[in-house]
C-alpha atoms as a PDB file:
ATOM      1  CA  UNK A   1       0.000   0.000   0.000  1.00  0.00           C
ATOM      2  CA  UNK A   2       1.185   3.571  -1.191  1.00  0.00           C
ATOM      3  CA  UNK A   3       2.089   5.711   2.507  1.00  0.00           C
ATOM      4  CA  UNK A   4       1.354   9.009   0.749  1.00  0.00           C
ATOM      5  CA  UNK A   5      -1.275  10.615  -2.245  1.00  0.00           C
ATOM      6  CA  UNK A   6      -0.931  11.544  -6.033  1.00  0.00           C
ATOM      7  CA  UNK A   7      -1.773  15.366  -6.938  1.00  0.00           C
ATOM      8  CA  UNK A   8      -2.538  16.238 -10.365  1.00  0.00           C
ATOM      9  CA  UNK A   9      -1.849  20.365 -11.089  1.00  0.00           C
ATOM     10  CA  UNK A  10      -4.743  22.437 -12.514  1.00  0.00           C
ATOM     11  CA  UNK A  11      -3.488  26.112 -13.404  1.00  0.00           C
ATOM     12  CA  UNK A  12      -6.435  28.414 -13.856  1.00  0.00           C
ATOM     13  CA  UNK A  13      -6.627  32.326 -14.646  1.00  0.00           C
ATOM     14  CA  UNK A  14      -3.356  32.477 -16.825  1.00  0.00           C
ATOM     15  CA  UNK A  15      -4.975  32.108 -20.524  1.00  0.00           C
ATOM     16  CA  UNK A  16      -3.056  30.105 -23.049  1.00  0.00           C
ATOM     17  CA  UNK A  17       0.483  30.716 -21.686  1.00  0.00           C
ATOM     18  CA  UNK A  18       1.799  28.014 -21.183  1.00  0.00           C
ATOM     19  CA  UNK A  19       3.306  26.462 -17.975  1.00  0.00           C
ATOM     20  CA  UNK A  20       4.225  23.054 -16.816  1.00  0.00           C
ATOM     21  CA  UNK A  21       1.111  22.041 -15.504  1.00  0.00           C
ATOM     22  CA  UNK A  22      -0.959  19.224 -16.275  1.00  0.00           C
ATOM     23  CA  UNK A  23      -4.250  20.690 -16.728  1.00  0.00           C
ATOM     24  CA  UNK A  24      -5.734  23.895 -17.242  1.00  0.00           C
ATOM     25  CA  UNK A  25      -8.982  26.122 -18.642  1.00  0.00           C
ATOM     26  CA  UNK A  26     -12.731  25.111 -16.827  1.00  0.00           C
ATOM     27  CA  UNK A  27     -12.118  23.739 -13.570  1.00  0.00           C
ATOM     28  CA  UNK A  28     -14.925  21.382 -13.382  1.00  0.00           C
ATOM     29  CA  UNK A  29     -13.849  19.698 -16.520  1.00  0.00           C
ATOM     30  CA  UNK A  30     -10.279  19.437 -15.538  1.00  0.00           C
ATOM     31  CA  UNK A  31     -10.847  17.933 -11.963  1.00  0.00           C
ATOM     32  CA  UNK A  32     -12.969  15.408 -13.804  1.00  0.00           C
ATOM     33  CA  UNK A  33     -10.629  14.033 -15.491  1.00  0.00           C
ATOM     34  CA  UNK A  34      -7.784  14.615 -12.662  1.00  0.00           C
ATOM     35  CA  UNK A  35     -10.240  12.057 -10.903  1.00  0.00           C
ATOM     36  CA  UNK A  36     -11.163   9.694 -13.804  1.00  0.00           C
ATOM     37  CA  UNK A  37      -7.292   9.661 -14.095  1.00  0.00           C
ATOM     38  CA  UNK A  38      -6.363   8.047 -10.490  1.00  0.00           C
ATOM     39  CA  UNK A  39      -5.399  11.210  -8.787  1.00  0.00           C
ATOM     40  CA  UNK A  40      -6.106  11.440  -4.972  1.00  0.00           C
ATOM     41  CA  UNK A  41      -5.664  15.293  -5.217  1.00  0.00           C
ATOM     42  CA  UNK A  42      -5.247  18.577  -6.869  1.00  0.00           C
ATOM     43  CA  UNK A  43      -2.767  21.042  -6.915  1.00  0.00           C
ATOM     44  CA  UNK A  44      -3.201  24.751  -7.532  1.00  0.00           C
ATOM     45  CA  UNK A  45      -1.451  27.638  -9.068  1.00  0.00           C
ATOM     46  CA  UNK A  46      -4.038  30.481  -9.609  1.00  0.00           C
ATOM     47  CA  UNK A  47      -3.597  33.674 -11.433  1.00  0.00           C
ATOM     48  CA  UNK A  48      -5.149  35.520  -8.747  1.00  0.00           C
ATOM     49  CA  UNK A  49      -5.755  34.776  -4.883  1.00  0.00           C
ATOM     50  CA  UNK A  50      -9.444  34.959  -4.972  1.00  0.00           C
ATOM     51  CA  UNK A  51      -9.775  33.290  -9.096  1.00  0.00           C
ATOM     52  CA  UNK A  52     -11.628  30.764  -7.188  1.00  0.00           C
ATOM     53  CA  UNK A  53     -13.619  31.078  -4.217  1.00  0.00           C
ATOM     54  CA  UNK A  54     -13.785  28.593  -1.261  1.00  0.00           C
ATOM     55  CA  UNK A  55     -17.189  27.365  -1.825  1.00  0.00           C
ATOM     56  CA  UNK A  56     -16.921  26.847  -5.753  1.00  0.00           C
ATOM     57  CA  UNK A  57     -13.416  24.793  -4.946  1.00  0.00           C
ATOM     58  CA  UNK A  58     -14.780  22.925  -2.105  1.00  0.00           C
ATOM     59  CA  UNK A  59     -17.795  22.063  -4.390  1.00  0.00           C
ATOM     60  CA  UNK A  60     -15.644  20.716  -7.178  1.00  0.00           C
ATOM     61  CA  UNK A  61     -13.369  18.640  -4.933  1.00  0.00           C
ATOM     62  CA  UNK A  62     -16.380  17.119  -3.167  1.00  0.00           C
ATOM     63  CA  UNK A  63     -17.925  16.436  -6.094  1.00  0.00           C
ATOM     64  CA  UNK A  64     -15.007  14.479  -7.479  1.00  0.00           C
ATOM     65  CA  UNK A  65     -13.761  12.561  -4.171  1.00  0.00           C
ATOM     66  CA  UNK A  66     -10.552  15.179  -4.436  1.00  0.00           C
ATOM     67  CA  UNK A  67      -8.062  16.428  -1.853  1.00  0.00           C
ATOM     68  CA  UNK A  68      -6.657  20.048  -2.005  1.00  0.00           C
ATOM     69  CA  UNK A  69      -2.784  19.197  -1.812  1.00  0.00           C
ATOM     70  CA  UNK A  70      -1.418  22.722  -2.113  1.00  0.00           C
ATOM     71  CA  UNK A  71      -1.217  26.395  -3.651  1.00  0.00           C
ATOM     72  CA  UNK A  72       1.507  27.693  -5.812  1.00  0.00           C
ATOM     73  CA  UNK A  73       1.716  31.269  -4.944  1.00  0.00           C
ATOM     74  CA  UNK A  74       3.638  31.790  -8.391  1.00  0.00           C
ATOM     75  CA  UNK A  75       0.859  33.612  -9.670  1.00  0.00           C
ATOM     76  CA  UNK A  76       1.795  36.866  -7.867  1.00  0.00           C
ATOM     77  CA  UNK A  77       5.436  36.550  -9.864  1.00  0.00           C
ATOM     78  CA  UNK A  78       3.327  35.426 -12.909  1.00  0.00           C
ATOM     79  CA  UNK A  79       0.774  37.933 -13.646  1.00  0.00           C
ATOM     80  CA  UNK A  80       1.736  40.863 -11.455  1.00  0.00           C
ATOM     81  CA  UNK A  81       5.549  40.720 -11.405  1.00  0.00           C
ATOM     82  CA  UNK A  82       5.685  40.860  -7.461  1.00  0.00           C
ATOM     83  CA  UNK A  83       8.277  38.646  -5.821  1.00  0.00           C
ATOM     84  CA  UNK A  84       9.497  39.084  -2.109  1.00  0.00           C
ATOM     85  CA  UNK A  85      13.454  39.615  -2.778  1.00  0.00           C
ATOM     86  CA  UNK A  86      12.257  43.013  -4.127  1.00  0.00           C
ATOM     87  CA  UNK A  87      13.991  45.859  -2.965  1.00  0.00           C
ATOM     88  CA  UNK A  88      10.970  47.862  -3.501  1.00  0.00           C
ATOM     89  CA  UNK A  89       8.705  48.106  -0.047  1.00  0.00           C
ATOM     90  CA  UNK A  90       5.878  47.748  -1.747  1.00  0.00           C
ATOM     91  CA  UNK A  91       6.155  45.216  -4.129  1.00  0.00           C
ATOM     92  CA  UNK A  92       7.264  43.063  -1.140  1.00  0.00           C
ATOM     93  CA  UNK A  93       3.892  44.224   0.657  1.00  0.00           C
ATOM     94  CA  UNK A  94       2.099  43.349  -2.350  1.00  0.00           C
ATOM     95  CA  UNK A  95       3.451  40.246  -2.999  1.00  0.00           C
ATOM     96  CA  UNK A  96       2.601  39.252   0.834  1.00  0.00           C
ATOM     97  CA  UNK A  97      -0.859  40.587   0.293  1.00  0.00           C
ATOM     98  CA  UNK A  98      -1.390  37.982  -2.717  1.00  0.00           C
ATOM     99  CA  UNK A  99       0.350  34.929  -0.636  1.00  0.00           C
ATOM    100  CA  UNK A 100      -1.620  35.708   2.744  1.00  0.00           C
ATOM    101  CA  UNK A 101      -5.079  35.332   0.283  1.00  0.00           C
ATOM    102  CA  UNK A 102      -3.323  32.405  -0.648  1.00  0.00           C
ATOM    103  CA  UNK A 103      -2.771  30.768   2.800  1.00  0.00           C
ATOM    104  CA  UNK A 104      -6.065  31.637   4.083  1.00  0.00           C
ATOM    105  CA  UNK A 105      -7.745  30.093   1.069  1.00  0.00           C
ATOM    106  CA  UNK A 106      -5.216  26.816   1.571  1.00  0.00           C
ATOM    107  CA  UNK A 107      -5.836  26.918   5.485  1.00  0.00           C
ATOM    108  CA  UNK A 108      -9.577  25.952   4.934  1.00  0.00           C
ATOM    109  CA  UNK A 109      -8.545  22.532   2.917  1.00  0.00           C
ATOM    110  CA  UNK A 110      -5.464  22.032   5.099  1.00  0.00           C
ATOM    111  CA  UNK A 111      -3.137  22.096   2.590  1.00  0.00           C
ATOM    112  CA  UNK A 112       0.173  23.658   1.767  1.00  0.00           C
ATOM    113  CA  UNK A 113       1.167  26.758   0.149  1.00  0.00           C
ATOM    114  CA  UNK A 114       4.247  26.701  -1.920  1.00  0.00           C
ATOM    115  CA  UNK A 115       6.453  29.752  -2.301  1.00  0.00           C
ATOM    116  CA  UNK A 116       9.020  29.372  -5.113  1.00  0.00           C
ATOM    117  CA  UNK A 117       9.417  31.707  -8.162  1.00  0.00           C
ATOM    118  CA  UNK A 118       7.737  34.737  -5.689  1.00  0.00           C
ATOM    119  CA  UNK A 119      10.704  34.610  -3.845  1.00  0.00           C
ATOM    120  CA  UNK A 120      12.673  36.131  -6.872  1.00  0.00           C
ATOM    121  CA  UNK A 121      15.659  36.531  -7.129  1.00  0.00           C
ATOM    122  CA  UNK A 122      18.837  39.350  -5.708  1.00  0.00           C
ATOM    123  CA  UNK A 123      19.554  42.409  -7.567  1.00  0.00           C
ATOM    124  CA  UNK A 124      22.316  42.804 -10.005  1.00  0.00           C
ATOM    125  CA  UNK A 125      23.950  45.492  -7.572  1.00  0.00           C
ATOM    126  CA  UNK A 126      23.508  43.514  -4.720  1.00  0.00           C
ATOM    127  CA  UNK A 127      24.668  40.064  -2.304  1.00  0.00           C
ATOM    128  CA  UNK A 128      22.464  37.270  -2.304  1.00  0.00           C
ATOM    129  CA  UNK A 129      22.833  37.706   1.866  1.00  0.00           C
ATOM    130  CA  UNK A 130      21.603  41.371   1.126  1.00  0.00           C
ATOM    131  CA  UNK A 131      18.372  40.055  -0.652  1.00  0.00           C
ATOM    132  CA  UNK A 132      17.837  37.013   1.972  1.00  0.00           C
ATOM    133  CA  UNK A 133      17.750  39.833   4.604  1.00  0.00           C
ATOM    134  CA  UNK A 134      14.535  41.547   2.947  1.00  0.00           C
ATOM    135  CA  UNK A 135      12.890  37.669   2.648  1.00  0.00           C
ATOM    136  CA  UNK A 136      13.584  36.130   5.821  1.00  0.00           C
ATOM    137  CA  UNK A 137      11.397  38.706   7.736  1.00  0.00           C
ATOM    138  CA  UNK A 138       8.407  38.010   5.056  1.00  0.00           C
ATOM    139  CA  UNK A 139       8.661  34.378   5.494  1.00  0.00           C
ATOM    140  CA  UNK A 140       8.798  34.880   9.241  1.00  0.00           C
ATOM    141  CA  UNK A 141       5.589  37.147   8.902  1.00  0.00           C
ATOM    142  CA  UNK A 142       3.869  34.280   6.651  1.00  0.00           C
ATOM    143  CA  UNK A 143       4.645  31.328   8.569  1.00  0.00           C
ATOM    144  CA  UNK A 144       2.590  32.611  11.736  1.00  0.00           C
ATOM    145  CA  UNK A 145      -0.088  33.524   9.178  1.00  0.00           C
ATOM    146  CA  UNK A 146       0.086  30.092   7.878  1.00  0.00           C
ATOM    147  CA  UNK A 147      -0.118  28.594  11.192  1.00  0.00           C
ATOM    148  CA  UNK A 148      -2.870  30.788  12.278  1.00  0.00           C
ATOM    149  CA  UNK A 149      -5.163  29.366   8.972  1.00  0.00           C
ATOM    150  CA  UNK A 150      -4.130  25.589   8.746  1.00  0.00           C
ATOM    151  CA  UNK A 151      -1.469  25.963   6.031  1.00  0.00           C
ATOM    152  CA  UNK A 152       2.090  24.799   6.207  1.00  0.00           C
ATOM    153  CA  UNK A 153       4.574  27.106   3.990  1.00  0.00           C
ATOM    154  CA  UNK A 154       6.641  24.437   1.531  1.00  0.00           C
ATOM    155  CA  UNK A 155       9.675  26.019   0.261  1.00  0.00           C
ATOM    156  CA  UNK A 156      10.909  25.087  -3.478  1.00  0.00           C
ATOM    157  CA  UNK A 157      14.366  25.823  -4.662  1.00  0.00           C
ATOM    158  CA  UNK A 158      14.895  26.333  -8.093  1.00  0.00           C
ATOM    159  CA  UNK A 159      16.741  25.583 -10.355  1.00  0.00           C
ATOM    160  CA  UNK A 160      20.242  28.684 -11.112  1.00  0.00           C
ATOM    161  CA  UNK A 161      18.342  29.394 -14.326  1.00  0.00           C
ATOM    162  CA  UNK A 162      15.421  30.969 -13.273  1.00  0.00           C
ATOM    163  CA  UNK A 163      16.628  32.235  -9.750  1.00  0.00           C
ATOM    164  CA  UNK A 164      19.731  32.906  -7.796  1.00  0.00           C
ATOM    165  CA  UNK A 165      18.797  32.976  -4.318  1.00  0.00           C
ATOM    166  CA  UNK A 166      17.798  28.967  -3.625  1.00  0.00           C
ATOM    167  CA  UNK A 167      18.764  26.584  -5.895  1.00  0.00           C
ATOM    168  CA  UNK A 168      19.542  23.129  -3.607  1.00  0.00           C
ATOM    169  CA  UNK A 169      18.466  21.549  -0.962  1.00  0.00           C
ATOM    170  CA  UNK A 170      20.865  22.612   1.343  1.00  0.00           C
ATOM    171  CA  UNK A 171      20.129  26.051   0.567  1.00  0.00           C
ATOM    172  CA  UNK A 172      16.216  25.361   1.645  1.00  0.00           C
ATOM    173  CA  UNK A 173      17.523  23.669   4.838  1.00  0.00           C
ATOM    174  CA  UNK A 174      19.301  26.911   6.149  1.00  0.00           C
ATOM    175  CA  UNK A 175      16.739  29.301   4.546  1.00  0.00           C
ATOM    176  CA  UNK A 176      14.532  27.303   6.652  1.00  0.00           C
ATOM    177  CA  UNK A 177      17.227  27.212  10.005  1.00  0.00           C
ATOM    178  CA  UNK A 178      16.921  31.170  10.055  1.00  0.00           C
ATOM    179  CA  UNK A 179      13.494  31.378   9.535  1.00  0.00           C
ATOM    180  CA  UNK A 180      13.046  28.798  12.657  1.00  0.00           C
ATOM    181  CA  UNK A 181       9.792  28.270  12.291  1.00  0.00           C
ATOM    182  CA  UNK A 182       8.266  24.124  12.740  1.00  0.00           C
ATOM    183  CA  UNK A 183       5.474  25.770   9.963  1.00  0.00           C
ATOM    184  CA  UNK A 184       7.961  25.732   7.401  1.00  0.00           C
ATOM    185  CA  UNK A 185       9.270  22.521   5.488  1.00  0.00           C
ATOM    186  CA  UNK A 186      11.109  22.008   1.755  1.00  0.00           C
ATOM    187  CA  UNK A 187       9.290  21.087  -1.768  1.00  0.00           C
ATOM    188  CA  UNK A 188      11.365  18.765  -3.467  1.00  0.00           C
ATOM    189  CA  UNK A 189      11.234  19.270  -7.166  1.00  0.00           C
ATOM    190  CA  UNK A 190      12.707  16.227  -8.929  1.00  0.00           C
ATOM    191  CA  UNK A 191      13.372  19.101 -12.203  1.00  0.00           C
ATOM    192  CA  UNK A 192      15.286  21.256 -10.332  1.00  0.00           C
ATOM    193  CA  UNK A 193      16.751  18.461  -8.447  1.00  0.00           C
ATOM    194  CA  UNK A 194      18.076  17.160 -11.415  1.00  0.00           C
ATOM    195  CA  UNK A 195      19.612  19.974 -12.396  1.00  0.00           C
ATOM    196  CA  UNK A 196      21.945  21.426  -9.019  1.00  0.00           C
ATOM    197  CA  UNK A 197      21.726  18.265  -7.229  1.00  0.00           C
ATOM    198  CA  UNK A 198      24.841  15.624  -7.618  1.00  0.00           C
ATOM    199  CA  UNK A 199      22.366  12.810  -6.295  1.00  0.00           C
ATOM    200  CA  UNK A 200      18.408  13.458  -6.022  1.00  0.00           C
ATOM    201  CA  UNK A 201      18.254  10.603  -3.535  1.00  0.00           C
ATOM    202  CA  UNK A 202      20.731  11.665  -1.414  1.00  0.00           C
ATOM    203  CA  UNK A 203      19.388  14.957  -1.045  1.00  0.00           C
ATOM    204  CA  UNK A 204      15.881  13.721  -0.409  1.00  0.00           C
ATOM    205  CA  UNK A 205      18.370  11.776   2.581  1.00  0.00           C
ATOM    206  CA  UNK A 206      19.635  14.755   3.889  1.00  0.00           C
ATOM    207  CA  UNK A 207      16.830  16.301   4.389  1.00  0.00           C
ATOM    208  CA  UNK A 208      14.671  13.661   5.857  1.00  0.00           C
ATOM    209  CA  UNK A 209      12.056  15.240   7.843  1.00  0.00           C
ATOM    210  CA  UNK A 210      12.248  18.529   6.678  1.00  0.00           C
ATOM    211  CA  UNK A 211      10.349  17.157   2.995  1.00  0.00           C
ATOM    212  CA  UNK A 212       6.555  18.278   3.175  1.00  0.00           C
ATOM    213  CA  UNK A 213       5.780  18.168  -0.626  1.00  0.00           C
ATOM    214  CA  UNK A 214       7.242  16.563  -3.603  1.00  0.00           C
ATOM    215  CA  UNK A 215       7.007  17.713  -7.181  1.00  0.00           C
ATOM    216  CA  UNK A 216       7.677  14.944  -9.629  1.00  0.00           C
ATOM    217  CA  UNK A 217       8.502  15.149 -13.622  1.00  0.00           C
ATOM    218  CA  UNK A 218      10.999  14.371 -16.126  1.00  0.00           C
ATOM    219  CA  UNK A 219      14.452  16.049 -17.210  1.00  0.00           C
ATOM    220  CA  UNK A 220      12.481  17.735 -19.750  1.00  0.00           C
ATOM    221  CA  UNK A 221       9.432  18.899 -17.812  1.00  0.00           C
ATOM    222  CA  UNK A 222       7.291  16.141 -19.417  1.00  0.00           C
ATOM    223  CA  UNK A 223       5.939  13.352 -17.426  1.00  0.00           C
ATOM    224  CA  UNK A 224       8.365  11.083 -15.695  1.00  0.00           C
ATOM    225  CA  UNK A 225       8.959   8.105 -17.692  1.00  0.00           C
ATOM    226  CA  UNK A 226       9.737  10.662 -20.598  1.00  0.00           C
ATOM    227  CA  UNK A 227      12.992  11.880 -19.793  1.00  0.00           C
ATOM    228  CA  UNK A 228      16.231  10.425 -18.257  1.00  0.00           C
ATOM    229  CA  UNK A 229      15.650  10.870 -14.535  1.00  0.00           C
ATOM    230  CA  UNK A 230      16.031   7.477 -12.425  1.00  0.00           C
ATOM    231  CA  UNK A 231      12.856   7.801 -10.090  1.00  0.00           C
ATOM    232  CA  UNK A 232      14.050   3.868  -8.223  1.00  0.00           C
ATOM    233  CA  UNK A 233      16.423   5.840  -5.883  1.00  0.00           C
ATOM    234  CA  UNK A 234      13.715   8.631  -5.912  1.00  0.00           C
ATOM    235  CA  UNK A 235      11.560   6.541  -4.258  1.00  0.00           C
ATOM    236  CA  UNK A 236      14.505   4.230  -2.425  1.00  0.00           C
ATOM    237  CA  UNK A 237      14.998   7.671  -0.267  1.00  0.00           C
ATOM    238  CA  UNK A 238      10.969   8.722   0.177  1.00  0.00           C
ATOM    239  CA  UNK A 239      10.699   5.442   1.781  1.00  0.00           C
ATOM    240  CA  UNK A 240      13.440   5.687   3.919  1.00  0.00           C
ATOM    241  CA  UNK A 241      12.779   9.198   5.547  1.00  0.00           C
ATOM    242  CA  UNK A 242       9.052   7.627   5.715  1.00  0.00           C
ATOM    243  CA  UNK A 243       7.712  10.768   3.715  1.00  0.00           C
ATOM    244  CA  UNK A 244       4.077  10.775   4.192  1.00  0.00           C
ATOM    245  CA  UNK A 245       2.593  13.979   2.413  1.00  0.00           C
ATOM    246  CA  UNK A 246       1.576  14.151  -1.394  1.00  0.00           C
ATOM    247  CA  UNK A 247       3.507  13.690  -4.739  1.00  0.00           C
ATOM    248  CA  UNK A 248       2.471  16.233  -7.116  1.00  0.00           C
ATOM    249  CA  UNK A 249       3.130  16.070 -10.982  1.00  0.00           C
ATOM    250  CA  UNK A 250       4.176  19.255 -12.075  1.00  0.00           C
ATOM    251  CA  UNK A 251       4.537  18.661 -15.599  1.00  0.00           C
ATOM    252  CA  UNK A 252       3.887  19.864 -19.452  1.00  0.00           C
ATOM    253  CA  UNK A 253       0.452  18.672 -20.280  1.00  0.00           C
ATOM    254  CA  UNK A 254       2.903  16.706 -23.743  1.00  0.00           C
ATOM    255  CA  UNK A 255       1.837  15.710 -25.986  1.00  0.00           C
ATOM    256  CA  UNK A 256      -2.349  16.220 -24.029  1.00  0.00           C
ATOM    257  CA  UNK A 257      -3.452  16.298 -20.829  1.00  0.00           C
ATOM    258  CA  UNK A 258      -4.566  13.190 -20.115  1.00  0.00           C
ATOM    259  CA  UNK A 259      -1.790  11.665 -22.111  1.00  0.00           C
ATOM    260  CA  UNK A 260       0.888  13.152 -20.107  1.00  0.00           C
ATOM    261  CA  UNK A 261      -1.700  12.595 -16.670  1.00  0.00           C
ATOM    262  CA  UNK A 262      -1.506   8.834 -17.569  1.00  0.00           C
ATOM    263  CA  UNK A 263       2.148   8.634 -18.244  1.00  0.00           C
ATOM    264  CA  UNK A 264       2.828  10.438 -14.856  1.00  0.00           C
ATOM    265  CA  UNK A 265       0.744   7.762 -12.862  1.00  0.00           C
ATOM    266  CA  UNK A 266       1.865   5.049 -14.137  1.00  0.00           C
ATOM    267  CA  UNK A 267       5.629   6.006 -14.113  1.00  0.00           C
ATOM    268  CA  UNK A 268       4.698   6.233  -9.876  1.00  0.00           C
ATOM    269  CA  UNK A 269       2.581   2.962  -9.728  1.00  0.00           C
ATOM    270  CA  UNK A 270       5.513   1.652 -11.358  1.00  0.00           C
ATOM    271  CA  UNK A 271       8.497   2.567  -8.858  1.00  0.00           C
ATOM    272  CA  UNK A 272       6.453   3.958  -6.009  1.00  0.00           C
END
């Protein structure tokens, strides 16, 4: 028997642009199929905090036998270009306006709320320690939030190409250390992984029970099973930190949606 759930992600609000998640477009047709597919839960990224309200969501996920797994909060970086590295005061403010909306509206499903490209990244006149001294406080701020609504805050370092502030693991751990809050864990992207990590399972070792969400898909950003990632010692280390929360596929909807939803899920049944 599986010890933790499969998310699909739905991305609603951003038009035709595309981004590496599985489904988007009309909501109730999308968790349909996220359901018909084998998925215990959704994942969100919305363009704005209130695109959906509470009621409508908790409708849909009723009415498909769905769990809320998380929020992205990437919609703030997204559509309005607000990230909390800013060195402007009130892009910061904004950009903890959007992800408090966020946690409250996560905090009534009990599920997490992801902060990874809102973080940004540090000036090109300034130290990365100069731009973690603006975030730390925010994160410090948003954890109490989150632990006031239900929500736990799940950190995701990317990858050097698209930021230079957390990239590894090990940078999430100390991020994390300063911020000293229990309210706070790591998202483990298997992409980004792949890319700054020397071993993905190793990593996932290292920071064994720190992990509260895991993002699975492919060296390419297609499903797993698509690209040349290993996923045995993937799962080798879940199992050995006995990771409980959900695995999320966070990939291209290539060469369809349910195509890709299907290749995902069976890649997992297969080595999870």
């Amino acid at each position: 028997m599986k010890s933790h759930k499969i998310s699909a992600t739905w991305a609603g609000g951003f038009g035709r642009r595309p981004l590496p998640y599985l489904y988007s477009g009309d909501p109730a047709a999308a968790f349909a199929q996220i359901a018909a597919n084998g998925y215990d839960a959704v994942e969100l990224l919305l363009s704005d905090n209130d695109y959906l309200s509470s009621r409508t969501l908790q409708s849909l996920l009723e009415r498909n036998n769905l769990a809320l797994s998380a929020i992205g909060t990437g919609g703030a970086a997204i559509s309005h270009s607000l990230f909390l590295s800013s060195p402007v005061a009130t892009i910061r403010d904004q950009a903890e306006g959007y992800i408090r909306g966020i946690i409250e509206l996560a905090g009534r499903f009990g599920a997490g709320t992801i902060l990874g490209s809102v973080i940004g990244t540090s000036a090109k006149d300034e130290t990365r320690e100069q731009a973690l001294s603006r975030i730390i406080p925010v994160i410090e701020r948003l954890s109490e939030h989150a632990a006031a609504h239900g929500s736990l805050l799940l950190i995701e370092p990317l990858n050097r190409y698209e930021s230079n502030l957390l990239n590894c693991i090990g940078q999430g751990l100390e991020l994390i250390a300063r911020v000293g809050s229990s309210g706070v864990k790591l998202l483990a992207d298997c992409f980004h992984m792949n890319i700054e990590e020397q071993s993905i399972g190793d990593s996932i070792l290292k920071a064994a029970g720190m992990i509260g969400h895991v993002h699975l898909s492919d060296s390419n950003r297609c499903a797993p099973g698509l690209g040349h990632i290993n996923y045995a010692p993937v799962s080798e280390a879940l199992s050995a930190i006995h990771f409980k929360g959900f695995v999320s596929m966070e990939v291209s909807p290539i060469p369809c949606p349910d195509a890709a939803a299907k290749q995902a899920i069976s890649t997992y049944r297969r080595f999870f």
